[in-house]
PDB file of N, CA and C in Angstrom:
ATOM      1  N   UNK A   1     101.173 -11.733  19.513  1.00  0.00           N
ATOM      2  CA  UNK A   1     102.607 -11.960  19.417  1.00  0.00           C
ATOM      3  C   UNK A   1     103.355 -11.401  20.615  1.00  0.00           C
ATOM      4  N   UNK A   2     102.900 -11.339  21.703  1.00  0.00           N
ATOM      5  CA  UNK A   2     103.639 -10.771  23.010  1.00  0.00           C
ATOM      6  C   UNK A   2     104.358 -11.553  23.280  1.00  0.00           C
ATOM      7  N   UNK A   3     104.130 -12.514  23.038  1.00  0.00           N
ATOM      8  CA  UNK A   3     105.450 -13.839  23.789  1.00  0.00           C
ATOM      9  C   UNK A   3     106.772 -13.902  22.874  1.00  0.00           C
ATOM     10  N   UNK A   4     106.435 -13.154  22.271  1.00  0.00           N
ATOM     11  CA  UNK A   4     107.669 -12.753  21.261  1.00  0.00           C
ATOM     12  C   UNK A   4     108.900 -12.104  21.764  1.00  0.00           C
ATOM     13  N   UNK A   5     108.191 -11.654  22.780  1.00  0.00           N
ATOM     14  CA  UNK A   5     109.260 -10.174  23.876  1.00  0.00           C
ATOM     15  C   UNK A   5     109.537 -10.840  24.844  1.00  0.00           C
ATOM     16  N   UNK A   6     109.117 -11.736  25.243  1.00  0.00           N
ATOM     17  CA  UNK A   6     109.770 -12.601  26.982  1.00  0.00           C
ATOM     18  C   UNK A   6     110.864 -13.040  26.766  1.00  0.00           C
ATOM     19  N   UNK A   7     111.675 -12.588  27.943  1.00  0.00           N
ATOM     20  CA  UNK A   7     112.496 -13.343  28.165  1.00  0.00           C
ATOM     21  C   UNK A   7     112.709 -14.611  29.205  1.00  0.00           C
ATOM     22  N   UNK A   8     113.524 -15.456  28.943  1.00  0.00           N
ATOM     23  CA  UNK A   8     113.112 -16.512  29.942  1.00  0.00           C
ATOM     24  C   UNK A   8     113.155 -16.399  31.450  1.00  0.00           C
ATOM     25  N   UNK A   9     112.664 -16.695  32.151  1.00  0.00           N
ATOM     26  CA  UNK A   9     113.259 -16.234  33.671  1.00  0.00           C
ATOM     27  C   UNK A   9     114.258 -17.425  33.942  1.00  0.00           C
ATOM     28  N   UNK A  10     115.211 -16.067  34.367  1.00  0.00           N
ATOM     29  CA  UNK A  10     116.789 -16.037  35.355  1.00  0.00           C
ATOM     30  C   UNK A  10     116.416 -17.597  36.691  1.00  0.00           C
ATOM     31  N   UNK A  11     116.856 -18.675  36.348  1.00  0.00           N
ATOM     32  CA  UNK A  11     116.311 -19.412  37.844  1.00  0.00           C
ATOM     33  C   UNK A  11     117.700 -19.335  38.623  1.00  0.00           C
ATOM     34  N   UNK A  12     118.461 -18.817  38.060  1.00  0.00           N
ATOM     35  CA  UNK A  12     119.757 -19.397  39.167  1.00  0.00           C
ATOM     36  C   UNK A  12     119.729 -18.111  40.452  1.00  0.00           C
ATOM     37  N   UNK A  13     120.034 -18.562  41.461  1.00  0.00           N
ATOM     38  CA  UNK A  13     120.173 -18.277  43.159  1.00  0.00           C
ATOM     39  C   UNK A  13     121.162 -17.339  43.148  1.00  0.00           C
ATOM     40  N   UNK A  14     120.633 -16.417  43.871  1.00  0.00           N
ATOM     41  CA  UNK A  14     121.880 -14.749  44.168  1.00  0.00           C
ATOM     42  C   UNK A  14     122.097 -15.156  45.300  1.00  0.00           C
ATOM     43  N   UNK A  15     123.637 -14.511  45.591  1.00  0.00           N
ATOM     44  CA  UNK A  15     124.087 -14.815  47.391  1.00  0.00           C
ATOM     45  C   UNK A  15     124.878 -13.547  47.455  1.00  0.00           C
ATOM     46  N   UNK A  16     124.730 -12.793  48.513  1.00  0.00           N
ATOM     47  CA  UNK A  16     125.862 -11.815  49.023  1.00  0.00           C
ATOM     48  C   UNK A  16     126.807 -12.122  49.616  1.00  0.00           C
ATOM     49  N   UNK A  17     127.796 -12.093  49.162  1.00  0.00           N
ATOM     50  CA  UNK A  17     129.330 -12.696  49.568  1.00  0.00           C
ATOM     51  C   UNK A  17     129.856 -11.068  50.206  1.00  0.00           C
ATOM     52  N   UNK A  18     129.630 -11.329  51.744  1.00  0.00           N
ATOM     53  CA  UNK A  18     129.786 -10.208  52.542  1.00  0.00           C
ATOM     54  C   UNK A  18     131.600 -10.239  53.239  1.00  0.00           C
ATOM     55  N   UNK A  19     132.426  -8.991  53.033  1.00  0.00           N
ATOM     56  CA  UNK A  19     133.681  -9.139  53.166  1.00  0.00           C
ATOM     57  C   UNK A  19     134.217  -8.557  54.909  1.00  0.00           C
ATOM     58  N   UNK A  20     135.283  -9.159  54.946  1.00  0.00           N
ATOM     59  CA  UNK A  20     135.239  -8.660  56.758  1.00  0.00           C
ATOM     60  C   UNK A  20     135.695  -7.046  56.580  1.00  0.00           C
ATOM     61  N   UNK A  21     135.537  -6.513  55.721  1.00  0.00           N
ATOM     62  CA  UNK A  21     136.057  -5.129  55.519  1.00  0.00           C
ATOM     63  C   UNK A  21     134.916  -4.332  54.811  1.00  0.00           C
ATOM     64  N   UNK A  22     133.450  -4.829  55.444  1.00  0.00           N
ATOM     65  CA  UNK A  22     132.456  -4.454  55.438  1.00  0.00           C
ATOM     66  C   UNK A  22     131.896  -4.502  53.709  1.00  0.00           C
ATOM     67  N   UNK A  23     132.737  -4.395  52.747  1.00  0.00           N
ATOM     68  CA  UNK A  23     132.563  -4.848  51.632  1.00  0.00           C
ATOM     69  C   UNK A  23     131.641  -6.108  50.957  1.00  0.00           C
ATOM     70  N   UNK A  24     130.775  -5.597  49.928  1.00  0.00           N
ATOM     71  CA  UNK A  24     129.704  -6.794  49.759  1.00  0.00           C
ATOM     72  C   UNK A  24     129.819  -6.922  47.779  1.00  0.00           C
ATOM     73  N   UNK A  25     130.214  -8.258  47.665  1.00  0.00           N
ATOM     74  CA  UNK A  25     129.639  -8.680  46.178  1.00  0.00           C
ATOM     75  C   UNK A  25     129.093  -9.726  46.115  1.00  0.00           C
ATOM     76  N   UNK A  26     128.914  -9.800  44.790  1.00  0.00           N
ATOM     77  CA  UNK A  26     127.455 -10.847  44.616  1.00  0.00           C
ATOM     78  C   UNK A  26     127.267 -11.924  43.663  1.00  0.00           C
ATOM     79  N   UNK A  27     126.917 -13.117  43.625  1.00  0.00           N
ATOM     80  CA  UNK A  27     127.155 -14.524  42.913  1.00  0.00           C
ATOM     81  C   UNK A  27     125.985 -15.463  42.356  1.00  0.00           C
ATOM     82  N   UNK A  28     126.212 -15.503  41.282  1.00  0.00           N
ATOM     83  CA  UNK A  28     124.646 -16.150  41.265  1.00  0.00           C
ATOM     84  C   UNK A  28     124.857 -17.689  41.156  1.00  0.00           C
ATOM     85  N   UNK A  29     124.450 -18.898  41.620  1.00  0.00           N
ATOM     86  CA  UNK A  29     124.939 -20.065  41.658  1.00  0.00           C
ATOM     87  C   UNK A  29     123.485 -21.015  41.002  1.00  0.00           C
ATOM     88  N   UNK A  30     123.936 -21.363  39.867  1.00  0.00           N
ATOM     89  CA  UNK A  30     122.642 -22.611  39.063  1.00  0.00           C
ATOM     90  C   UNK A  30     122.000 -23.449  40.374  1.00  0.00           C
ATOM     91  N   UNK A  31     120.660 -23.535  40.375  1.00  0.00           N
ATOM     92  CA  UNK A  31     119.973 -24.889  41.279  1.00  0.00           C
ATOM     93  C   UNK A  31     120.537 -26.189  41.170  1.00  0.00           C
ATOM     94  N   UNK A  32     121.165 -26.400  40.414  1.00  0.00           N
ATOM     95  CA  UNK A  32     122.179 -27.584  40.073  1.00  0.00           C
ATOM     96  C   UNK A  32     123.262 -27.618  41.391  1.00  0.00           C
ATOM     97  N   UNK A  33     123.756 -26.938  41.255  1.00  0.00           N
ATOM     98  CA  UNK A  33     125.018 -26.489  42.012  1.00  0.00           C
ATOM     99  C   UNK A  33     124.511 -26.806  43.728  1.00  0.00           C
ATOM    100  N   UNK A  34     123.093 -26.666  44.016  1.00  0.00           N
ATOM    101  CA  UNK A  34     122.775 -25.964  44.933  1.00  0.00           C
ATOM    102  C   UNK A  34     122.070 -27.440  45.720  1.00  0.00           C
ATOM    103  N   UNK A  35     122.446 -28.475  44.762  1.00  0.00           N
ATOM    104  CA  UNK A  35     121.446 -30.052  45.624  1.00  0.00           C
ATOM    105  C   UNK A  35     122.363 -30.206  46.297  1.00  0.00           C
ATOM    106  N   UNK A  36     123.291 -29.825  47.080  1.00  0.00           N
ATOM    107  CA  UNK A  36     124.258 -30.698  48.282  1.00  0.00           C
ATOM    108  C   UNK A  36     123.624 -29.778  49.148  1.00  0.00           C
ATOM    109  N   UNK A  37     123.008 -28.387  48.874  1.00  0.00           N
ATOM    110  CA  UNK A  37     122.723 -27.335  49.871  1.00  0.00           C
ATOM    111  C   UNK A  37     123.642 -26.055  49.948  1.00  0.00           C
ATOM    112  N   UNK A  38     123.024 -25.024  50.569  1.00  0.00           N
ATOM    113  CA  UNK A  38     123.719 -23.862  50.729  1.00  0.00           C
ATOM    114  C   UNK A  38     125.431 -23.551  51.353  1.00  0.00           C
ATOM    115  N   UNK A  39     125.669 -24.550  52.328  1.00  0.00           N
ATOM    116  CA  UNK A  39     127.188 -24.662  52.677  1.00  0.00           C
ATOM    117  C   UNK A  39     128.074 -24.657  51.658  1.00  0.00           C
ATOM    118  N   UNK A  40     127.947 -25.185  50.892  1.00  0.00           N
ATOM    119  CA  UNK A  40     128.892 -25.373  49.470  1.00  0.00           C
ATOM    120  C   UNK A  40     129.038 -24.110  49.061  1.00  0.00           C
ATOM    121  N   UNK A  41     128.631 -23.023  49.138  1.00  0.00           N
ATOM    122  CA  UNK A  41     128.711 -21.517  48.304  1.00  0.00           C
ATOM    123  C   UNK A  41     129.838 -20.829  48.791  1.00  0.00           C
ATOM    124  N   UNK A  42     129.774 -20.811  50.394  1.00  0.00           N
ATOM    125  CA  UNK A  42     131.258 -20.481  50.473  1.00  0.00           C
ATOM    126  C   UNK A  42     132.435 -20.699  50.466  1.00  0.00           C
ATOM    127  N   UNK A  43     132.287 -22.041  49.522  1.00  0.00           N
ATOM    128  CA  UNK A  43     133.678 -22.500  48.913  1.00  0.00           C
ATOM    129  C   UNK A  43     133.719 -22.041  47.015  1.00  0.00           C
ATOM    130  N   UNK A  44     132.536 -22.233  46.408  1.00  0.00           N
ATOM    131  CA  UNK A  44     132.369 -21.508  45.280  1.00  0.00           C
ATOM    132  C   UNK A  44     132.783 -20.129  45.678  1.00  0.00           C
ATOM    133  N   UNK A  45     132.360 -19.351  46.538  1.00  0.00           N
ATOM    134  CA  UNK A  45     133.042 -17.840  46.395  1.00  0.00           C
ATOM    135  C   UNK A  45     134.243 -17.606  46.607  1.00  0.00           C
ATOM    136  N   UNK A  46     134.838 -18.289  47.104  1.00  0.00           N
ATOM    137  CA  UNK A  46     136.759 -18.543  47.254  1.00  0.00           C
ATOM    138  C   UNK A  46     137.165 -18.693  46.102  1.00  0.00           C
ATOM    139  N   UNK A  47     136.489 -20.025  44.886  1.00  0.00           N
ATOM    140  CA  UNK A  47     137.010 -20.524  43.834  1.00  0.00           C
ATOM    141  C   UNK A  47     136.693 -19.225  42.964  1.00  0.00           C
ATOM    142  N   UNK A  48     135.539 -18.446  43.174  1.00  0.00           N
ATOM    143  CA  UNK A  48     135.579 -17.195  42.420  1.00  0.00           C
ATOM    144  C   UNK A  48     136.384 -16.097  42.634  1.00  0.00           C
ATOM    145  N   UNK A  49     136.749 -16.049  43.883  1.00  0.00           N
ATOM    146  CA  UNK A  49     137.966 -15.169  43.772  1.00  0.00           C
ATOM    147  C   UNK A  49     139.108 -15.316  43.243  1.00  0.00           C
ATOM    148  N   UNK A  50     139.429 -16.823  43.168  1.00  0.00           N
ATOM    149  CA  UNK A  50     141.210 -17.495  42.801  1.00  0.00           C
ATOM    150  C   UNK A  50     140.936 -17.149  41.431  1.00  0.00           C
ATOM    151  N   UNK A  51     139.230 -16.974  40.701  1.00  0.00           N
ATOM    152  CA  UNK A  51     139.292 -16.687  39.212  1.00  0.00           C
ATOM    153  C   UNK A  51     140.076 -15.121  39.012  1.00  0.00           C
ATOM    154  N   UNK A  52     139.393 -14.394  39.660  1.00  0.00           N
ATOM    155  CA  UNK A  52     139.271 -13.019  39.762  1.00  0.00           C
ATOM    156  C   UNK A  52     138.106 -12.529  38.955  1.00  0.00           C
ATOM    157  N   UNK A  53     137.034 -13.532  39.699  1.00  0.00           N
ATOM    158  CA  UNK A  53     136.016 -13.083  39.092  1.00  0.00           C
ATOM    159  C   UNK A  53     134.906 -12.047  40.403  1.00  0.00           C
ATOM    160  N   UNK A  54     135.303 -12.442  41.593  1.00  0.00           N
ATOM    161  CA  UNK A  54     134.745 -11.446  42.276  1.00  0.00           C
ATOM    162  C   UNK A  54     136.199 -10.836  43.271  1.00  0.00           C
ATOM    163  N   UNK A  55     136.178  -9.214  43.972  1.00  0.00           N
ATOM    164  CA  UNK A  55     137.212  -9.346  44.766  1.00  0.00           C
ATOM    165  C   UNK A  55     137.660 -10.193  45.770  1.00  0.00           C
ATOM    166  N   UNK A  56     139.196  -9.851  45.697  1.00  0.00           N
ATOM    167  CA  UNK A  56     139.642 -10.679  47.088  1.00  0.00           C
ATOM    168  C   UNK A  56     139.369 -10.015  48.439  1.00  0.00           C
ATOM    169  N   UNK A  57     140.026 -10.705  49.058  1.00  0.00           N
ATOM    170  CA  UNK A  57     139.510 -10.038  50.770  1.00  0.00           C
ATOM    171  C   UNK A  57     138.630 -11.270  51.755  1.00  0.00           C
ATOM    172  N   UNK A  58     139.263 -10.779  52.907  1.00  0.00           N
ATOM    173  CA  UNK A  58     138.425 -12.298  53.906  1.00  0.00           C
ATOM    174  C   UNK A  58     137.001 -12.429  53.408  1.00  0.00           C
ATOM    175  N   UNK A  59     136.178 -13.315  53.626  1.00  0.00           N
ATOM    176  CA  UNK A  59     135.049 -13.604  53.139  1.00  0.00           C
ATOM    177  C   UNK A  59     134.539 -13.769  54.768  1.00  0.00           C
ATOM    178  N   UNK A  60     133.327 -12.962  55.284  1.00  0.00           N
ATOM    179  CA  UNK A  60     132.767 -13.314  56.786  1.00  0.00           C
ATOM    180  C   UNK A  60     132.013 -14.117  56.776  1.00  0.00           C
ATOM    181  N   UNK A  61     131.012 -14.004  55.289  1.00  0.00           N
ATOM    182  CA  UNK A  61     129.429 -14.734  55.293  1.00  0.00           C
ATOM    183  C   UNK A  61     129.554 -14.440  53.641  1.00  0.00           C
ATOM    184  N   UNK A  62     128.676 -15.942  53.561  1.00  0.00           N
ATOM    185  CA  UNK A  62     127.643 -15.524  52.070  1.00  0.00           C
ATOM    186  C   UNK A  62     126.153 -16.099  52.517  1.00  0.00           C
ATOM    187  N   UNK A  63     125.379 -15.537  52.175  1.00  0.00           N
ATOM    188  CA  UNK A  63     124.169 -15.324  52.003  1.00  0.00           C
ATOM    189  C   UNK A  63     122.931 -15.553  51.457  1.00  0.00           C
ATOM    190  N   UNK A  64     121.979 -16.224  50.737  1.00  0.00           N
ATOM    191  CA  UNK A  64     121.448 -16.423  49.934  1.00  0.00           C
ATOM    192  C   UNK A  64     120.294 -14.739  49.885  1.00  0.00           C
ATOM    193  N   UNK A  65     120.390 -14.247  49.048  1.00  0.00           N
ATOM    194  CA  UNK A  65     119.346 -13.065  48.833  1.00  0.00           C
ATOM    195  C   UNK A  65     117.889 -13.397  47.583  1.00  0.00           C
ATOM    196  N   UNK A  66     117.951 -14.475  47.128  1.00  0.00           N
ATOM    197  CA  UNK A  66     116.910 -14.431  46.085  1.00  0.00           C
ATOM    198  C   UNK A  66     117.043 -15.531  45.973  1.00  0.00           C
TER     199      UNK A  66
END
């Protein structure tokens, strides 16, 4: 009964959304999201800020980390 305890694995993509004020947070974006390609993220991390779901502040780079 070990498979009782798994959890599913996490597939969605981490990115470091690096700030020009040396400041770094972090976004995880579904593989869905991700078929036009990686350019598209740093417009998702804008739309996450207008949420206030990550801070505001210039955005320099995002990143893919995982």
């Amino acid at each position: 009964m070990d498979w009782v305890n798994r959890r599913k694995r996490d597939t969605n993509i981490m990115f470091a959304v690096n700030y020009a004020d040396g400041r770094t947070s972090y976004i995880t974006v579904s593989p869905k999201g991700l078929e036009h390609g990686d350019q598209l993220v740093h417009s998702l991390a804008r739309e996450r800020q207008e949420r206030g779901e990550i801070p505001t502040g210039e955005i320099s780079t995002v990143k893919r980390v995982r």
